[in-house]
Protein backbone atom coordinates (compact mmCIF):
# COMPACT_ATOMS: atom_id res chain seq x y z
CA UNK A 1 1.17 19.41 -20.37
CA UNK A 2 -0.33 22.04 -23.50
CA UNK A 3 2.93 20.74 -25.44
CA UNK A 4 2.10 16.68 -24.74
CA UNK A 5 -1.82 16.96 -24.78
CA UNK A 6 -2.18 16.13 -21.34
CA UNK A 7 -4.22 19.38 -20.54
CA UNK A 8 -6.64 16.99 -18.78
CA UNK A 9 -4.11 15.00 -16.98
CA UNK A 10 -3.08 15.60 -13.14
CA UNK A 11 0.64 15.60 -12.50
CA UNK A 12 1.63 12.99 -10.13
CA UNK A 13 4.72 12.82 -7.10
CA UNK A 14 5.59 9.97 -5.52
CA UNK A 15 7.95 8.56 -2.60
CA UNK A 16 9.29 4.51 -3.44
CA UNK A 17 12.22 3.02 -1.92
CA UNK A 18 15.29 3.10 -3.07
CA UNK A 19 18.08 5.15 -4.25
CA UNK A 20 21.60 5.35 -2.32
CA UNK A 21 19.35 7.29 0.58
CA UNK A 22 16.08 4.76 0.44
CA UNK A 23 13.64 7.12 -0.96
CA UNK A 24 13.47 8.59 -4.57
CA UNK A 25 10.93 10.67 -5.85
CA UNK A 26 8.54 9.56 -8.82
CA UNK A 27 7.21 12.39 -10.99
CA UNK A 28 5.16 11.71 -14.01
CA UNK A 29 1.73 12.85 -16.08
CA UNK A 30 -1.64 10.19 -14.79
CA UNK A 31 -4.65 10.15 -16.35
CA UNK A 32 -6.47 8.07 -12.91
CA UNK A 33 -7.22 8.97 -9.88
CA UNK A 34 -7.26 6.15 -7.25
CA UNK A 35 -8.93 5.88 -3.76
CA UNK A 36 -5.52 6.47 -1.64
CA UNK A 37 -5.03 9.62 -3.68
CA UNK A 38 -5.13 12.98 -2.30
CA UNK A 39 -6.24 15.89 -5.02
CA UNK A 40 -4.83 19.33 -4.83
CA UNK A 41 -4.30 22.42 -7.12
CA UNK A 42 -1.23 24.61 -7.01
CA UNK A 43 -1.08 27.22 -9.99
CA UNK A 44 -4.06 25.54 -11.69
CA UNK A 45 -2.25 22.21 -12.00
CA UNK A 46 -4.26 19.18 -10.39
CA UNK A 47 -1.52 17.48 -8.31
CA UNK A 48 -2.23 13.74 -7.09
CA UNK A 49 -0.40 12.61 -3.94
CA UNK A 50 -0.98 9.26 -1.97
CA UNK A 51 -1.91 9.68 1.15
CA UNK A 52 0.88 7.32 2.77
CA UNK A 53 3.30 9.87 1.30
CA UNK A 54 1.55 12.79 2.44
CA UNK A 55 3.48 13.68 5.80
CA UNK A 56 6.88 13.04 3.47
CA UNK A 57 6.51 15.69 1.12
CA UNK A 58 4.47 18.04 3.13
CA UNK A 59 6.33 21.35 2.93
CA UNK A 60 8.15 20.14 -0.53
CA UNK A 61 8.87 22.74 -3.37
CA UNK A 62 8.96 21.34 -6.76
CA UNK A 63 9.84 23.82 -9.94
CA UNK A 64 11.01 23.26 -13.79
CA UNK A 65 14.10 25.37 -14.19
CA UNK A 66 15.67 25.15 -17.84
CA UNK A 67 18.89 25.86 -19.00
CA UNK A 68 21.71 25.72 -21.40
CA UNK A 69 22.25 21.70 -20.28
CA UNK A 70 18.16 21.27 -20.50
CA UNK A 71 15.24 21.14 -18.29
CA UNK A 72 14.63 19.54 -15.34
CA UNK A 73 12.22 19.67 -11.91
CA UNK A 74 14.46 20.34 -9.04
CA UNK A 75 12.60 19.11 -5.57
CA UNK A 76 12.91 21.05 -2.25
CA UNK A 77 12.01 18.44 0.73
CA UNK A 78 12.10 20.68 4.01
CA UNK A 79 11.43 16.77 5.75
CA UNK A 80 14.81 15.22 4.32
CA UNK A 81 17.11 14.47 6.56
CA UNK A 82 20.27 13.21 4.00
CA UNK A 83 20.18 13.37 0.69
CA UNK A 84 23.23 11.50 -1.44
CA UNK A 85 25.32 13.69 -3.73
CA UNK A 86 23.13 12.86 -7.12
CA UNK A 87 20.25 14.59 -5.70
CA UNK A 88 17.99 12.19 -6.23
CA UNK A 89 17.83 10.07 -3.23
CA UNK A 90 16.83 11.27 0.18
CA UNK A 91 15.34 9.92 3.39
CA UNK A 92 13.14 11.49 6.45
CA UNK A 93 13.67 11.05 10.22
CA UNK A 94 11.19 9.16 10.24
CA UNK A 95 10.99 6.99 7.10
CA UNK A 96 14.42 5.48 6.13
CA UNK A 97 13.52 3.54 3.15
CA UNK A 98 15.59 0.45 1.18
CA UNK A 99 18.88 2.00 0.24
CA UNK A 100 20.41 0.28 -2.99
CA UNK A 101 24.13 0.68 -4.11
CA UNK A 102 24.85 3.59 -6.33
């Protein structure tokens, strides 16, 4: 966030449908906080959730590793169920999603 001068920005994670599994994760910097957010701070980063994703992700461990290959956020979901070999798509046992070819 220092590097992108976002200092004042809240780091977002999402749930949307799709993906081989029918869920994917969205992560991303937002400046806006809307009504069906939920605010929380983990290692003095604001982190925005909507609430319809709450029950989802609750549990979830997200960290940045880096290596020779890059960087990346790897996502631990305790809640998912099946996840397809890319890694990216998942789904809960109790929210399947809108799976999409691969």
């Amino acid at each position: 966030m220092k590097e992108h001068n976002e200092e004042g920005a809240y780091f977002r994670i999402s749930v949307k449908g799709g993906g081989c599994s029918g869920l994917s994760y969205g992560i991303g910097l937002d400046d806006t906080k809307q009504d069906d957010d939920v605010l929380m701070e983990q290692f003095g980063v604001k982190v925005l959730v909507k609430r319809d994703d709450i029950a989802i992700l609750r549990g979830t461990k997200i960290d940045y590793k880096q290596s020779l290959m890059g960087g990346g956020f790897t996502i631990d979901n305790p809640n998912a169920i099946y996840t397809c070999g890319c890694g990216s798509s998942f789904r809960t046992e109790t929210k399947q999603g809108a799976p999409e070819k691969c």
